[in-house]
C-alpha atoms as a PDB file:
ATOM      1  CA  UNK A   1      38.167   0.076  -6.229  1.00  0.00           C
ATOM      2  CA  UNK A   2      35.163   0.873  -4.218  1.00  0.00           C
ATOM      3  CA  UNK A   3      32.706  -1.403  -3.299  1.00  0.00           C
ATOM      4  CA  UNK A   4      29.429  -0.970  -1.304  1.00  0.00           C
ATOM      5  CA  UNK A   5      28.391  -2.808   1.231  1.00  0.00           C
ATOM      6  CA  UNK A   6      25.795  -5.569   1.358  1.00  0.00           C
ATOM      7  CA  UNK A   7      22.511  -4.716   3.043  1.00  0.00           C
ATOM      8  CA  UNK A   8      23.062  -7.562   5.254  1.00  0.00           C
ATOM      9  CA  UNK A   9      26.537  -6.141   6.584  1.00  0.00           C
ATOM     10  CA  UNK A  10      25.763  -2.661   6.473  1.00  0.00           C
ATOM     11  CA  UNK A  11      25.698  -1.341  10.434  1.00  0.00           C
ATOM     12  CA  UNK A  12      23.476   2.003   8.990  1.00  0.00           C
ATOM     13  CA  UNK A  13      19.363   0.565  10.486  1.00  0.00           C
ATOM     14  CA  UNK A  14      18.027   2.854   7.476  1.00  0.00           C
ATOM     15  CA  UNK A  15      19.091   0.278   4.818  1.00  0.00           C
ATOM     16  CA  UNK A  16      18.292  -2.774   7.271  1.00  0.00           C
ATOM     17  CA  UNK A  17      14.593  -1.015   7.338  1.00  0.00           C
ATOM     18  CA  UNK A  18      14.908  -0.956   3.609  1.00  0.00           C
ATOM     19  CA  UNK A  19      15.631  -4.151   2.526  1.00  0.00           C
ATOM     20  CA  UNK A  20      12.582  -5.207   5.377  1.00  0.00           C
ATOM     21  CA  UNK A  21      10.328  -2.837   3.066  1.00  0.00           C
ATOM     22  CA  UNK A  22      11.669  -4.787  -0.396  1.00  0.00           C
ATOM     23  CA  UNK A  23      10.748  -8.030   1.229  1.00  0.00           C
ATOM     24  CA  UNK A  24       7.163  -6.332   2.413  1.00  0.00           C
ATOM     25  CA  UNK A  25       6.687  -4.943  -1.398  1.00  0.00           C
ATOM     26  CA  UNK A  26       7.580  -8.201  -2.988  1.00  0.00           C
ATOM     27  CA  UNK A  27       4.292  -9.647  -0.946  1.00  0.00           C
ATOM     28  CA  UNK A  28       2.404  -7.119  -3.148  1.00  0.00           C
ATOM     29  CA  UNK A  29       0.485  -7.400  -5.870  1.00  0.00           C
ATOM     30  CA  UNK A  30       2.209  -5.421  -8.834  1.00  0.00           C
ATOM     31  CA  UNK A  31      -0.088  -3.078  -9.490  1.00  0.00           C
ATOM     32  CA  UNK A  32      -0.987  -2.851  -5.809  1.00  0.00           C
ATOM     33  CA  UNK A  33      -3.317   0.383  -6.216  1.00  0.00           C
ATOM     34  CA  UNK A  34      -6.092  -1.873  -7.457  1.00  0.00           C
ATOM     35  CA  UNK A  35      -8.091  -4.275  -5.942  1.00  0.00           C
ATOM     36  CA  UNK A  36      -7.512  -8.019  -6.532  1.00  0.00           C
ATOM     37  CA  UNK A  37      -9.087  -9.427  -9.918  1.00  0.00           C
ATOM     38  CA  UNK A  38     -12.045 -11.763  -8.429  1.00  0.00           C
ATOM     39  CA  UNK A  39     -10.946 -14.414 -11.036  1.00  0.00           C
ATOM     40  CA  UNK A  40      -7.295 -13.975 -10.168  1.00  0.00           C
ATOM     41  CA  UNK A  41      -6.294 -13.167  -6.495  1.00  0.00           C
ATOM     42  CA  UNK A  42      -3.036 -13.071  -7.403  1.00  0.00           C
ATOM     43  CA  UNK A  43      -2.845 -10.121  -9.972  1.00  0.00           C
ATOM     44  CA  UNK A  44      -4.693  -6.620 -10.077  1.00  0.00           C
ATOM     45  CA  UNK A  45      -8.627  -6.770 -11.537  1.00  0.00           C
ATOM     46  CA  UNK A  46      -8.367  -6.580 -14.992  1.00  0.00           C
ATOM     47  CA  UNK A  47     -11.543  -4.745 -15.695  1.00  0.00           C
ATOM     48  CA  UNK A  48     -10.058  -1.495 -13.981  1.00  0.00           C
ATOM     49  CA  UNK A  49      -6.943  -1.605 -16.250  1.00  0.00           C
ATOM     50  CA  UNK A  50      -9.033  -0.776 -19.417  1.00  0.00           C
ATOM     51  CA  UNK A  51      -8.455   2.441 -20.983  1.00  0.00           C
ATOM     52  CA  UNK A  52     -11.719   2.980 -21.845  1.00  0.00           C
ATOM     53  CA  UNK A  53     -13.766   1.883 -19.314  1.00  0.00           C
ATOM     54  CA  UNK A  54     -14.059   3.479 -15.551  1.00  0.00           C
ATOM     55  CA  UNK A  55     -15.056   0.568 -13.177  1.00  0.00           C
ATOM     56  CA  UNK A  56     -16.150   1.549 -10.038  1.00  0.00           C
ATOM     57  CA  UNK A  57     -13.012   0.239  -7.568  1.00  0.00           C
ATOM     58  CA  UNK A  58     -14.140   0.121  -3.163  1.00  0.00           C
ATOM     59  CA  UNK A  59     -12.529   3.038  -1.413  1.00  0.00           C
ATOM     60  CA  UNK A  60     -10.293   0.636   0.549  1.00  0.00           C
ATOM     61  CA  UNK A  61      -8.599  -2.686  -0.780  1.00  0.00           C
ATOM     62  CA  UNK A  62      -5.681  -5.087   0.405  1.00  0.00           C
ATOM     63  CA  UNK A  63      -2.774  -4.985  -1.606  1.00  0.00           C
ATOM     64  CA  UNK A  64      -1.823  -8.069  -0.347  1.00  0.00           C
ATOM     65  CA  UNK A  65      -1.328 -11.148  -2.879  1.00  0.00           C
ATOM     66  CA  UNK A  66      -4.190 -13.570  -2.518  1.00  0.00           C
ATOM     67  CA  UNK A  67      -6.102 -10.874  -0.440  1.00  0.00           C
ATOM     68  CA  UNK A  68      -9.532 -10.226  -1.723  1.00  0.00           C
ATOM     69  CA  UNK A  69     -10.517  -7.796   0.946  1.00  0.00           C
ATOM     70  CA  UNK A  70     -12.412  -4.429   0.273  1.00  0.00           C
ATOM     71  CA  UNK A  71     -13.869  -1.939   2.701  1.00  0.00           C
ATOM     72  CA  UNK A  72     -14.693   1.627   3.112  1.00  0.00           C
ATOM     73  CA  UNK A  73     -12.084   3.600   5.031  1.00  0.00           C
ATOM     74  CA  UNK A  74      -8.390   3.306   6.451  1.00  0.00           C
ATOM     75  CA  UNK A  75      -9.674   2.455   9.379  1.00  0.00           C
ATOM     76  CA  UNK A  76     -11.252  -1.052   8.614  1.00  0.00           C
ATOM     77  CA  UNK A  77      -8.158  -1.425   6.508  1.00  0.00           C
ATOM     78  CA  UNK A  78      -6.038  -1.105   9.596  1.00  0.00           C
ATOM     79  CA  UNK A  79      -8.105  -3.315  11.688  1.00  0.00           C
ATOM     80  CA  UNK A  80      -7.498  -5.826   8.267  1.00  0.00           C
ATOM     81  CA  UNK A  81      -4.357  -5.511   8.352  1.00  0.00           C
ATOM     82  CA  UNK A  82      -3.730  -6.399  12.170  1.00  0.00           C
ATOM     83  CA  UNK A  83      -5.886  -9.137  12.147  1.00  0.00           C
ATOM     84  CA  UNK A  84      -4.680 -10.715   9.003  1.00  0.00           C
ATOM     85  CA  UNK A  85      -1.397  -9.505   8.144  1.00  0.00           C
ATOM     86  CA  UNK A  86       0.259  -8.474  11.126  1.00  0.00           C
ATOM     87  CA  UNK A  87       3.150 -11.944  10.626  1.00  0.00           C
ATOM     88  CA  UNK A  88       3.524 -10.275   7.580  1.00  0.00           C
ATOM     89  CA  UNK A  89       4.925  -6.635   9.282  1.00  0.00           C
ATOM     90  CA  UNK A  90       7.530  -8.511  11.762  1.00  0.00           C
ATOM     91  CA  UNK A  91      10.760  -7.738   9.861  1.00  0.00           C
ATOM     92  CA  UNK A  92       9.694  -4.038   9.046  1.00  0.00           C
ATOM     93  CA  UNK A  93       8.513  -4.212  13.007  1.00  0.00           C
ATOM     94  CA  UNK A  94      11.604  -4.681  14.154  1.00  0.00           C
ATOM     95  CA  UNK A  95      14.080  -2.768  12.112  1.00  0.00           C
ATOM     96  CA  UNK A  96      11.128   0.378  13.110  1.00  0.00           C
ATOM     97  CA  UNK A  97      11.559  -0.777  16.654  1.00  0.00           C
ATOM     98  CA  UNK A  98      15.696  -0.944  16.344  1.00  0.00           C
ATOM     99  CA  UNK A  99      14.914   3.089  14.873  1.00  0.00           C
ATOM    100  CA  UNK A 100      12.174   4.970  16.285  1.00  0.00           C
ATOM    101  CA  UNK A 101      11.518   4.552  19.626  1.00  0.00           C
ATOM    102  CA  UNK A 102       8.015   6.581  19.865  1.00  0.00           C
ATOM    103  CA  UNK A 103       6.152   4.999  16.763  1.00  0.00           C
ATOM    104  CA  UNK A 104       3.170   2.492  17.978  1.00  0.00           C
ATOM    105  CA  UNK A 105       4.397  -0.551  15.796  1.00  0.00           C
ATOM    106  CA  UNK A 106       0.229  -1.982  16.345  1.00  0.00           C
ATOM    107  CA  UNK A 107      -0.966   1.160  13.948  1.00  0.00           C
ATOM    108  CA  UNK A 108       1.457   3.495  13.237  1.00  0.00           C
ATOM    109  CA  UNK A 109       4.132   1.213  12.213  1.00  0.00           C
ATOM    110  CA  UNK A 110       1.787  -0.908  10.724  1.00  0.00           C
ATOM    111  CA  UNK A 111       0.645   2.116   8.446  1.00  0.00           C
ATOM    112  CA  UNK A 112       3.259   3.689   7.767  1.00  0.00           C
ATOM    113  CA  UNK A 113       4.888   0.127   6.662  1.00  0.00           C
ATOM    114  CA  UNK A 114       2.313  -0.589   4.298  1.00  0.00           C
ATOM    115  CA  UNK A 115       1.823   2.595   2.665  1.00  0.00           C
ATOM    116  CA  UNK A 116       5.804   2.865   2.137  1.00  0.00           C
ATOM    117  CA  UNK A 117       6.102  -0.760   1.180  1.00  0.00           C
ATOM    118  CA  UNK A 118       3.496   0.311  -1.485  1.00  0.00           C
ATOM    119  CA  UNK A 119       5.505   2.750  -2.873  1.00  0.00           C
ATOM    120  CA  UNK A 120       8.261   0.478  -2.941  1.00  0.00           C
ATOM    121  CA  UNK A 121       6.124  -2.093  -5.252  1.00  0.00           C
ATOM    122  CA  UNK A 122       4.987   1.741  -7.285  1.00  0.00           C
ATOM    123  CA  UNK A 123       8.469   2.755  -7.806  1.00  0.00           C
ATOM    124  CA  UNK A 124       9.202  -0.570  -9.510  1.00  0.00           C
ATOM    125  CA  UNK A 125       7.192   0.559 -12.655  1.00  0.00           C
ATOM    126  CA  UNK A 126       5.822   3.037 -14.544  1.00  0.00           C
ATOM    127  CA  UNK A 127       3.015   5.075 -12.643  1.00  0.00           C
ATOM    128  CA  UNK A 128      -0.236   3.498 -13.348  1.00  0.00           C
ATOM    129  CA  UNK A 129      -3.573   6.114 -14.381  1.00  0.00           C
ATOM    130  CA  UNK A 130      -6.972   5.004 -15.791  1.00  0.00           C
ATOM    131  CA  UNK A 131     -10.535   5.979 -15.451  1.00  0.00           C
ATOM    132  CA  UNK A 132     -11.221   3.457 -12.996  1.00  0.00           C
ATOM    133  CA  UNK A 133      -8.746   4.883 -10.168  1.00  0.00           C
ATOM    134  CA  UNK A 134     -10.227   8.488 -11.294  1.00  0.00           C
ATOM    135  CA  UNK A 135     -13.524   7.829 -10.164  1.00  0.00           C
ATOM    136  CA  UNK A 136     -12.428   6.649  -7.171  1.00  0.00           C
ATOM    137  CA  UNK A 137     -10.493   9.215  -6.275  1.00  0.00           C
ATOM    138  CA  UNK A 138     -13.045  11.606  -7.286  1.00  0.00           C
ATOM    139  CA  UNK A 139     -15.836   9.444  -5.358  1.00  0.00           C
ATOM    140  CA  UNK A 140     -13.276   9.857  -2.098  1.00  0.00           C
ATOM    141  CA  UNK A 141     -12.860  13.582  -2.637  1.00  0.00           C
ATOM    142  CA  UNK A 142     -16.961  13.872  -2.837  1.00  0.00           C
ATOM    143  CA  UNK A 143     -17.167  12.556   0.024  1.00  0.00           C
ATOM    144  CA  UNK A 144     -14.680  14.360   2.282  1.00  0.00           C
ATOM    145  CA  UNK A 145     -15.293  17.909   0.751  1.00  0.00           C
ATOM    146  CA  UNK A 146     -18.043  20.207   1.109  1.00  0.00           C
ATOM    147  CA  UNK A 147     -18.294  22.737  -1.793  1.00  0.00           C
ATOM    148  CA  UNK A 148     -19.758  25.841  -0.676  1.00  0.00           C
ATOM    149  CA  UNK A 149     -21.407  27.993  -3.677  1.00  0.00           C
ATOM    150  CA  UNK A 150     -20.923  31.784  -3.078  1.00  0.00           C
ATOM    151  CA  UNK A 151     -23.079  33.566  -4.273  1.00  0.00           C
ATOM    152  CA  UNK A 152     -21.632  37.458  -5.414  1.00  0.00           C
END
C-alpha cells in the first residue's frame, strides 16, 4: 500500500513552506477579503456581506483576526504588517529563507506570505462576490486608470 508522507517528515522545503502558509491562513479571518466587522473583530463586517446593499469597504484592510486596521494603499499595509505582525511571518520566514535565497523576507517575503496565505484561507470556501467588494474594486480601478475619450 502506499502511503504519503507527513508534512513534518517530508525532506521536499515546498510542503514545509506549505504547511507554514496553513498555519499563517488559519490566523485569518474567514472571509479575509473584507475588513473586520467593528462589532466583531473576529469575523468579516457583516454589513458588506449583504446582497443587496454595496457598503463602501477602505482600499486596504488587515486580514488578520482581531485586526481592525484600514488604510489606503499596499504600502501602509506593508509598513502594518511589519510593525504589527511581523512574529506572526516567522515560520513562513524561515521555510522562504531555507528556499529562496534572493527574496527580502522584511517586504517581499512578507508580501508575498500574506497574499498567498490569503489564498490559502480563499481556497477553503466558495469564492465570495457582493456589491460591497465591487465598488471597491471599481473605486481602486478609478483611481489608477486614466480613460482617455477619443474623439473620431
Amino acid at each position: 500500500m502506499l502511503k504519503c508522507l507527513d508534512a513534518d517528515k517530508n525532506p521536499d522545503p515546498r510542503c514545509h513552506l506549505e504547511s507554514a502558509l496553513e498555519v499563517l491562513a488559519n490566523k485569518l479571518r474567514k472571509k479575509p477579503t473584507l475588513p473586520c466587522d467593528p462589532c466583531n473583530q473576529e469575523e468579516s463586517h457583516a454589513d458588506a456581506l449583504h446582497r443587496n446593499r454595496a457598503t463602501v469597504l477602505t482600499p486596504k484592510h488587515c486580514a488578520f483576526r482581531g485586526c481592525t486596521w484600514g488604510g489606503s494603499d499596499d504600502a501602509h499595509l506593508l509598513e502594518h504588517l511589519i510593525q504589527n505582525h511581523s512574529f506572526e511571518f516567522e515560520e513562513v520566514s524561515t521555510e522562504m529563507r531555507n528556499m529562496f535565497t534572493n527574496i527580502d523576507i522584511k517586504s517581499e517575503g512578507i508580501v508575498a506570505a500574506y497574499n498567498e496565505s490569503i489564498a490559502v484561507a480563499i481556497r477553503k470556501g466558495a469564492p465570495l462576490a457582493n456589491y460591497a467588494i465591487d465598488r471597491r474594486s471599481f473605486a481602486i480601478i478609478r483611481k489608477h486608470c486614466t480613460i482617455q475619450r477619443w474623439d473620431l
